[in-house]
C-alpha atoms as a PDB file:
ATOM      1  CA  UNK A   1       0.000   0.000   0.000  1.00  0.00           C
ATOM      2  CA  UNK A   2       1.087   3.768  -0.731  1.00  0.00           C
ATOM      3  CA  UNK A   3       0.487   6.654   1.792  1.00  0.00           C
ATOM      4  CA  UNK A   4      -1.613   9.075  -0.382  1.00  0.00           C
ATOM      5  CA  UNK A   5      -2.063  12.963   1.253  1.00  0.00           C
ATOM      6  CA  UNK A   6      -4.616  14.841  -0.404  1.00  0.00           C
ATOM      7  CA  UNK A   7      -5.178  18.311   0.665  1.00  0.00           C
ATOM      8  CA  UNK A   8      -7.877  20.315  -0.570  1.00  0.00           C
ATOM      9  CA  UNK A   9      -8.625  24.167   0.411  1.00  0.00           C
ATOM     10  CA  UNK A  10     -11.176  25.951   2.332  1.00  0.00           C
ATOM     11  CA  UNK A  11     -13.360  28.658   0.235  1.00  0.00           C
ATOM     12  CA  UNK A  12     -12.414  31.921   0.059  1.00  0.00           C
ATOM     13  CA  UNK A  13     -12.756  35.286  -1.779  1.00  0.00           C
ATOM     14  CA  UNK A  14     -16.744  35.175  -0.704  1.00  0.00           C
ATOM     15  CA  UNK A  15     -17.517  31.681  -1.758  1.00  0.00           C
ATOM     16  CA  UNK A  16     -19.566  29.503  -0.374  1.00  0.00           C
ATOM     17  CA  UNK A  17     -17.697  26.408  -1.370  1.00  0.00           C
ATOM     18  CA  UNK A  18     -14.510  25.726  -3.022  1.00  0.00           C
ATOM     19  CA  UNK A  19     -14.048  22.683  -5.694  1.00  0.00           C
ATOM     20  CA  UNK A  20     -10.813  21.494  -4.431  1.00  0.00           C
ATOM     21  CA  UNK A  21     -11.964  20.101  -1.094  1.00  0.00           C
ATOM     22  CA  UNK A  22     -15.503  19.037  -2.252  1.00  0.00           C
ATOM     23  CA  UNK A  23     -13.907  16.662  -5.042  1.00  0.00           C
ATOM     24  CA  UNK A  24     -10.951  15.454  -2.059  1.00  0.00           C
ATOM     25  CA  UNK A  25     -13.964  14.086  -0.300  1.00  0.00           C
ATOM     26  CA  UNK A  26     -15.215  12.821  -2.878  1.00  0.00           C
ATOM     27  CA  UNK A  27     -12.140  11.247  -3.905  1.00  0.00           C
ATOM     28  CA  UNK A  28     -11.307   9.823  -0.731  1.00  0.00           C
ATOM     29  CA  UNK A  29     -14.929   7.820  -0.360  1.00  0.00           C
ATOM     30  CA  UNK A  30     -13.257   5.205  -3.673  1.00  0.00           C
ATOM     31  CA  UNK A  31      -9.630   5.070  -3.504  1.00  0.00           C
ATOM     32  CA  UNK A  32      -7.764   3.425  -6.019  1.00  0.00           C
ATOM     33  CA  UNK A  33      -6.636   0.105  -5.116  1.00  0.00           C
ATOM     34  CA  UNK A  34      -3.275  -0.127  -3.062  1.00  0.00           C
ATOM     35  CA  UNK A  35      -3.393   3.586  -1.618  1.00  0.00           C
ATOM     36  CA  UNK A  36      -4.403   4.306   1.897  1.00  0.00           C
ATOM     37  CA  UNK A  37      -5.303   8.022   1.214  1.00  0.00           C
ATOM     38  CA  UNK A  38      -5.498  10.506   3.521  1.00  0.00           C
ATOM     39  CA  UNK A  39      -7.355  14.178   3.059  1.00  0.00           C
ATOM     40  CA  UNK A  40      -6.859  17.631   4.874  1.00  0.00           C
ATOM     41  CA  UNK A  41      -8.651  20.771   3.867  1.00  0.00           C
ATOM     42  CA  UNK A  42      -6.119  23.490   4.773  1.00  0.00           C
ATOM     43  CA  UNK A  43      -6.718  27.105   5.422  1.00  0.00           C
ATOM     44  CA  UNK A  44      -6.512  30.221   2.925  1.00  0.00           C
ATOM     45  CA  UNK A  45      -4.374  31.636   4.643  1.00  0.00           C
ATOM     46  CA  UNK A  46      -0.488  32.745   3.690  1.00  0.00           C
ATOM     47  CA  UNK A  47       1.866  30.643   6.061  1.00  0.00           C
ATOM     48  CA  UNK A  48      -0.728  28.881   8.278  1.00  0.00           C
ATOM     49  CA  UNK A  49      -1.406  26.651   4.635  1.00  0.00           C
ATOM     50  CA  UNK A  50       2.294  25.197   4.594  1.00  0.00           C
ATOM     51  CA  UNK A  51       2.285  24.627   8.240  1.00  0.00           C
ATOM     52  CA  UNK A  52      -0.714  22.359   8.320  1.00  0.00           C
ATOM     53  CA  UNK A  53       0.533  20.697   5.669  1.00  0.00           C
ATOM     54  CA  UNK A  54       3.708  19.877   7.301  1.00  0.00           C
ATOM     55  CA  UNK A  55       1.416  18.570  10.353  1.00  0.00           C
ATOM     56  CA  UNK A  56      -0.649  16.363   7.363  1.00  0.00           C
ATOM     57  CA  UNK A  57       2.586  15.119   5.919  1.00  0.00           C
ATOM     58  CA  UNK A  58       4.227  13.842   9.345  1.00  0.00           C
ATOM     59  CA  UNK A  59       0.813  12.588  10.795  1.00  0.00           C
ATOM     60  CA  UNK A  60      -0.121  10.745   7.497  1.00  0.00           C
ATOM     61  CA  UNK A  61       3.083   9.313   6.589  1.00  0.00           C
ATOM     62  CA  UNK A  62       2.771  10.420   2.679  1.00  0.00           C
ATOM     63  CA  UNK A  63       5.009   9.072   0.133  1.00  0.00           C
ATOM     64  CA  UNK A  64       3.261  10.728  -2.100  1.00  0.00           C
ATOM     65  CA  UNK A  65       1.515  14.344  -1.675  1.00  0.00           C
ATOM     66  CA  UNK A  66      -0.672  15.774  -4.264  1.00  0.00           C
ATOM     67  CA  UNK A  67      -2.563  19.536  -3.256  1.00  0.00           C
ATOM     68  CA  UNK A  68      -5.420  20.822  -4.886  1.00  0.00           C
ATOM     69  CA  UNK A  69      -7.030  24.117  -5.361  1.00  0.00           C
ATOM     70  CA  UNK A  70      -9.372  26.018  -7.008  1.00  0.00           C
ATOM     71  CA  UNK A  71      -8.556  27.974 -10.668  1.00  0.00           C
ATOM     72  CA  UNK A  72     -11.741  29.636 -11.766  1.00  0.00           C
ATOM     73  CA  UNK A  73     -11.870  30.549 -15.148  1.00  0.00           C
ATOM     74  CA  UNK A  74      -9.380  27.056 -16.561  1.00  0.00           C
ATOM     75  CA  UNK A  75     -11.206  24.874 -18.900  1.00  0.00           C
ATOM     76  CA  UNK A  76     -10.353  21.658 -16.664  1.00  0.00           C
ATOM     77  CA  UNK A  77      -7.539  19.846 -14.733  1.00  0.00           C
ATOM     78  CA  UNK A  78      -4.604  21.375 -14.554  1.00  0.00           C
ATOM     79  CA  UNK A  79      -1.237  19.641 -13.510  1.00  0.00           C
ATOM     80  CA  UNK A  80       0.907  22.045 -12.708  1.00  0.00           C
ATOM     81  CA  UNK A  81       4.565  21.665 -13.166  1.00  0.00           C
ATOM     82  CA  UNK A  82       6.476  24.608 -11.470  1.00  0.00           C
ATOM     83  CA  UNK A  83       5.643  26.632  -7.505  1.00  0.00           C
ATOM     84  CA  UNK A  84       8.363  30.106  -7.671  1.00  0.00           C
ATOM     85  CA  UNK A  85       9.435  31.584  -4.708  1.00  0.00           C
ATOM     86  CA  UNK A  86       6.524  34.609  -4.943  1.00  0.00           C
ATOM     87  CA  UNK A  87       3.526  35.750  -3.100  1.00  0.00           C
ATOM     88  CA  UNK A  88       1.693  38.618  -5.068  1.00  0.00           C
ATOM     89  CA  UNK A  89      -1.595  38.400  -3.676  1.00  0.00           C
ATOM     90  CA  UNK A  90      -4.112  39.903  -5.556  1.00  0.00           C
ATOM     91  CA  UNK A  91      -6.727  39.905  -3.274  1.00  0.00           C
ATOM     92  CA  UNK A  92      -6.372  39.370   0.815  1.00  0.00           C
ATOM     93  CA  UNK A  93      -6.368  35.628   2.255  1.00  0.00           C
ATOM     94  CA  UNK A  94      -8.713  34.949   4.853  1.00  0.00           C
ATOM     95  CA  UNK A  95      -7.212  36.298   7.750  1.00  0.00           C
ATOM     96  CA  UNK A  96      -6.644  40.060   5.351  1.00  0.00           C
ATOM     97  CA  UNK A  97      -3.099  39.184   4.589  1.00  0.00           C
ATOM     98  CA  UNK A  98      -1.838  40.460   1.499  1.00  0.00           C
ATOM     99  CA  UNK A  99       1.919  39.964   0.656  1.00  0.00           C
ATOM    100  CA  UNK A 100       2.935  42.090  -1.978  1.00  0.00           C
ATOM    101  CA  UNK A 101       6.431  40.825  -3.981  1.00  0.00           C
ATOM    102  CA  UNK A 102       7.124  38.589  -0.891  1.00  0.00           C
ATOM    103  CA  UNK A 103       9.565  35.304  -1.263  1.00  0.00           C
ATOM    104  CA  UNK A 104       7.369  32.226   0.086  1.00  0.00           C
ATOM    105  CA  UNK A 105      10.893  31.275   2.196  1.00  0.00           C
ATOM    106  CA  UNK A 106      13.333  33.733   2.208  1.00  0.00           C
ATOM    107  CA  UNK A 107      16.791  32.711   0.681  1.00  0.00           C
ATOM    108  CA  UNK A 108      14.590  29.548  -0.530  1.00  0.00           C
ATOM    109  CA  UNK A 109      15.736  28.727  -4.628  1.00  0.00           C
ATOM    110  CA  UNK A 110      13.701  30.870  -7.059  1.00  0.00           C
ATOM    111  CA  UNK A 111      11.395  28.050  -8.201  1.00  0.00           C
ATOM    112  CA  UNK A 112      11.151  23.917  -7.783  1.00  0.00           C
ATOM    113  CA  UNK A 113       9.311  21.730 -10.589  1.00  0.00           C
ATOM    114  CA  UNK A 114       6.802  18.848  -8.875  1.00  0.00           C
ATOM    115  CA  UNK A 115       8.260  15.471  -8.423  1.00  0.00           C
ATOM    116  CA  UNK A 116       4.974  13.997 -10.321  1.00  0.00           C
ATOM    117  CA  UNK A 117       4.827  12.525 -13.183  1.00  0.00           C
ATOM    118  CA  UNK A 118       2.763  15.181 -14.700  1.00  0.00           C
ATOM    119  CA  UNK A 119       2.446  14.463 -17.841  1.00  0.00           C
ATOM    120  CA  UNK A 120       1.181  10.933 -17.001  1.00  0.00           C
ATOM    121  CA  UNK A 121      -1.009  12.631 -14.573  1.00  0.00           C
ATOM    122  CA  UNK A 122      -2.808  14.947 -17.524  1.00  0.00           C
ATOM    123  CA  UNK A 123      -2.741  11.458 -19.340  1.00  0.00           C
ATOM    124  CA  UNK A 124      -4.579   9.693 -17.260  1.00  0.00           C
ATOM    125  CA  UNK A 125      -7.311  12.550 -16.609  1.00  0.00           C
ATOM    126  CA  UNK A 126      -7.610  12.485 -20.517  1.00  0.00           C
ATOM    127  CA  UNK A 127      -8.154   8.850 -20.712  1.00  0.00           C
ATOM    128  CA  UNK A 128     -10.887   8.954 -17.822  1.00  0.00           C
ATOM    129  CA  UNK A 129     -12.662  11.074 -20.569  1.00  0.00           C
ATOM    130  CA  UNK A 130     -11.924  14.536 -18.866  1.00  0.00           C
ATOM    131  CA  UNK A 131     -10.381  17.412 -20.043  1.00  0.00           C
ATOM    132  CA  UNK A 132      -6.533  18.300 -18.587  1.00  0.00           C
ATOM    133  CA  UNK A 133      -3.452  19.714 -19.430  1.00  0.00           C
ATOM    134  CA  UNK A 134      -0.098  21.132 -17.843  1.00  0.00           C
ATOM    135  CA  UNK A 135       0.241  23.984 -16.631  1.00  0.00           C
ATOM    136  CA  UNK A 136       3.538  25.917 -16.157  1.00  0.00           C
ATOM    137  CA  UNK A 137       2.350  28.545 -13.977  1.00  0.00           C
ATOM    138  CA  UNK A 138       0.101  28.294 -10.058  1.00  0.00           C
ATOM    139  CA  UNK A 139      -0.446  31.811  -9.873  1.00  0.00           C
ATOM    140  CA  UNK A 140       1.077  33.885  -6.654  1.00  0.00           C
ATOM    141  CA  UNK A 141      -1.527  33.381  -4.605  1.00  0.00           C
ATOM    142  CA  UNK A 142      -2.516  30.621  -2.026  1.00  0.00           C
ATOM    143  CA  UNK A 143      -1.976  27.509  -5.075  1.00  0.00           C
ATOM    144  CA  UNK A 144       1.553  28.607  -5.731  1.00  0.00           C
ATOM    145  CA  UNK A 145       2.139  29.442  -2.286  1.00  0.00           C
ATOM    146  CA  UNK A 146       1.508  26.415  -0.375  1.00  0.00           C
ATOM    147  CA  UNK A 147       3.193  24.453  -3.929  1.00  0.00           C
ATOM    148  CA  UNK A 148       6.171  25.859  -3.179  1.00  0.00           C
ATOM    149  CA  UNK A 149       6.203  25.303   0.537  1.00  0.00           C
ATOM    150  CA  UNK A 150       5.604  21.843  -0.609  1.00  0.00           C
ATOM    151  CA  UNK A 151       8.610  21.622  -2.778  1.00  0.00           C
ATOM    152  CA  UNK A 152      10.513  23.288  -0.051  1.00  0.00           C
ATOM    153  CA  UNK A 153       9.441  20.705   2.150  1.00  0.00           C
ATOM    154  CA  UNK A 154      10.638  17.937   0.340  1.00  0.00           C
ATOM    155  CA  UNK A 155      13.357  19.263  -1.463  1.00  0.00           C
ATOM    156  CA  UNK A 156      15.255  19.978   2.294  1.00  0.00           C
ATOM    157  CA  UNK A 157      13.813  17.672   4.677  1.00  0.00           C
ATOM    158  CA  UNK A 158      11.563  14.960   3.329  1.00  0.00           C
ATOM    159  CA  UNK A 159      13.300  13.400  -0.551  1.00  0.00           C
ATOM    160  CA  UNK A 160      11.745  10.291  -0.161  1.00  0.00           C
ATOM    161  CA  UNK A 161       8.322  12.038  -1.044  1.00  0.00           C
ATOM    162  CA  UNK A 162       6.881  12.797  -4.064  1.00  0.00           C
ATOM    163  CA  UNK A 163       4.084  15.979  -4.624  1.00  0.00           C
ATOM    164  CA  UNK A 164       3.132  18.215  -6.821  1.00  0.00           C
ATOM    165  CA  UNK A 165      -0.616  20.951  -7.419  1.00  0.00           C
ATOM    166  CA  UNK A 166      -2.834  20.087  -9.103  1.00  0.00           C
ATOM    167  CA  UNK A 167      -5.809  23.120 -10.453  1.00  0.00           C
ATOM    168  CA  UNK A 168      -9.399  22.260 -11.094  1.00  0.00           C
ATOM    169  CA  UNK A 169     -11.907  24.641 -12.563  1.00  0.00           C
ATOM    170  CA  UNK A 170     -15.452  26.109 -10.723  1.00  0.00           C
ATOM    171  CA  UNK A 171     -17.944  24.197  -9.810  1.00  0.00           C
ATOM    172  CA  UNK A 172     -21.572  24.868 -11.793  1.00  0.00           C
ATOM    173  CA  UNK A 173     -22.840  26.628  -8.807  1.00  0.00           C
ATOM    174  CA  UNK A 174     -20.294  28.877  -8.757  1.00  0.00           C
ATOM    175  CA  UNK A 175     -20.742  29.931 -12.220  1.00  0.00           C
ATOM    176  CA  UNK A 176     -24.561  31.297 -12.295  1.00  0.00           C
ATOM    177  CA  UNK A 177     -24.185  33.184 -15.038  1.00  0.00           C
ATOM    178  CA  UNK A 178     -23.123  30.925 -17.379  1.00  0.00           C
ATOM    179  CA  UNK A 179     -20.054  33.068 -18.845  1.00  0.00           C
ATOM    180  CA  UNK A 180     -17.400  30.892 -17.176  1.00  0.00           C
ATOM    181  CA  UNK A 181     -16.406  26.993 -17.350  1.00  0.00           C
ATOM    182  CA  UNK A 182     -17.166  24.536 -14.674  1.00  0.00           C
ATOM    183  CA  UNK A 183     -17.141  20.808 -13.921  1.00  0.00           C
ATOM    184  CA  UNK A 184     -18.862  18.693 -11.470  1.00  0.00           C
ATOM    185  CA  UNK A 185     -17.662  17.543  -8.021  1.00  0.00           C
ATOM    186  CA  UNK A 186     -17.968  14.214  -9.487  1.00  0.00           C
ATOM    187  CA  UNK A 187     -15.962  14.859 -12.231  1.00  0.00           C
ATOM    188  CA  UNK A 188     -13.315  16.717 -10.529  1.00  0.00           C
ATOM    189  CA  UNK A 189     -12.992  13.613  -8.255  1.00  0.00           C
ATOM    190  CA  UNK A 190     -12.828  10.994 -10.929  1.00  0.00           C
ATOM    191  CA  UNK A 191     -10.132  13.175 -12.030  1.00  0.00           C
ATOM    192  CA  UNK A 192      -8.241  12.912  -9.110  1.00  0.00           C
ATOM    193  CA  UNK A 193      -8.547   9.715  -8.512  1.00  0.00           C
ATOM    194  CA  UNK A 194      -6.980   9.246 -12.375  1.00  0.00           C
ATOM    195  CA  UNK A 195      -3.570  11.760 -11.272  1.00  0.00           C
ATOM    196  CA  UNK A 196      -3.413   9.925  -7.827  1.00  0.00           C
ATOM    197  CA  UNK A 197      -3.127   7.096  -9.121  1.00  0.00           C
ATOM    198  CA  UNK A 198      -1.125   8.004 -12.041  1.00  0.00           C
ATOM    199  CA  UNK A 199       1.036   9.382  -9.564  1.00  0.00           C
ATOM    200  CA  UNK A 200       1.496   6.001  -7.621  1.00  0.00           C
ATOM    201  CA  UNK A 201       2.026   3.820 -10.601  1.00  0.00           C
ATOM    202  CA  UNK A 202       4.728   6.192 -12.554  1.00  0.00           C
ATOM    203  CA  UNK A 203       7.844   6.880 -11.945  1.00  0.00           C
ATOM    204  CA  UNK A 204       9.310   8.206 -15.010  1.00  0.00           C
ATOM    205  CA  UNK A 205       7.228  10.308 -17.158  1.00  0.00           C
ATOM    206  CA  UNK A 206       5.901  10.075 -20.427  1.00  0.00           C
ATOM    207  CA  UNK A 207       8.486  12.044 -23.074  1.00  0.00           C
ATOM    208  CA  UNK A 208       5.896  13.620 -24.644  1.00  0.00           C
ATOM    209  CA  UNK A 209       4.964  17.741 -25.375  1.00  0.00           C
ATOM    210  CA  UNK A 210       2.869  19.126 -22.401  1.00  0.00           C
ATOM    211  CA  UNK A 211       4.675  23.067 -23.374  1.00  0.00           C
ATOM    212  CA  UNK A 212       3.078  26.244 -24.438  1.00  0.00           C
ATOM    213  CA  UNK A 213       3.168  28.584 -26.442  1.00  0.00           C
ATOM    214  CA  UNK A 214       2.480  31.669 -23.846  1.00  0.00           C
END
């Protein structure tokens, strides 16, 4: 059996919900066979994020780590594939902090790329009949925030793990109007499910193009 930690976030920025932890508990309810997954919704909050996921990585045991959050306005699941060292909050977290060109760890290296196998990951999303693709930027918000604190995290004190972000779009109720994208809970889990165990299964990735253009 693997040691799975999924982490989810609280909503934020008015919500009433956010995707990311409604699809980890959904997630979490059908495991894919030989993980023992673990979930953790974590705060939007600058700092307090990374340590509770340092408390969810020691209490769990993960070997492998994947974090979710939400990315309103993507057209579906988003691997990502690289946290910087930035927080440029656009808007306040939920305690009214809002770091302006701030490092994430101070001295920390300007950027780490996820130890998943992300192109596997989008892969596998693709074959479960959802849509997915890399992505090669988090944001400099909360996402990329706790991302790199997860990088950090592994990258100084904890190797033997493997983690990485992973973005999924609004959910229908969020999106009223109609003018945005949005995928089920459901569908965000089954997703999930696909990269996590993806994630488990691969260890080298698949040499194929994931890049952009802009």
């Amino acid at each position: 059996m693997t040691n799975v930690l999924l982490t989810g976030f609280e909503p934020f920025d008015g919500s009433g919900v956010n995707p990311s932890w409604q699809a980890v508990q959904l997630a979490a309810a059908t495991p894919p066979d030989g993980v023992t997954l673990t979930t953790a919704v974590l705060p939007v909050v600058f700092h307090d994020a990374i340590a509770q996921l340092r408390t969810a990585v020691e209490e769990s045991g993960a070997e492998v780590v994947v974090c979710v959050g939400q990315a309103g306005g993507r057209t579906g699941i988003t691997v990502e594939r690289v946290a910087i060292n930035l927080d440029d909050a656009r808007i306040p977290d939920n305690k009214g902090a809002q770091p302006v060109d701030e490092p994430v760890v101070a001295d920390g290296p300007a950027a780490y790329f996820a130890t998943l196998p992300v192109k596997a990951c989008v892969a596998a999303v693709r074959d479960a009949g959802l849509p997915a693709y890399v992505s090669h930027t988090a944001g400099t918000y909360l996402c990329n925030h706790l991302f790199y604190g997860l990088m950090h995290l592994i990258a100084t004190e904890r190797p033997e793990v493997r983690g990485g972000f992973v973005h999924v779009p609004f959910l229908p109720e969020q999106v009223t109007g109609g003018d945005q994208p949005s995928m089920s809970a459901q569908s965000i889990a089954d997703a999930l499910t696909a990269i996590v165990s993806a994630a488990v299964t691969t260890t080298t990735d698949l040499k194929e193009t994931g890049g952009s253009l802009h």
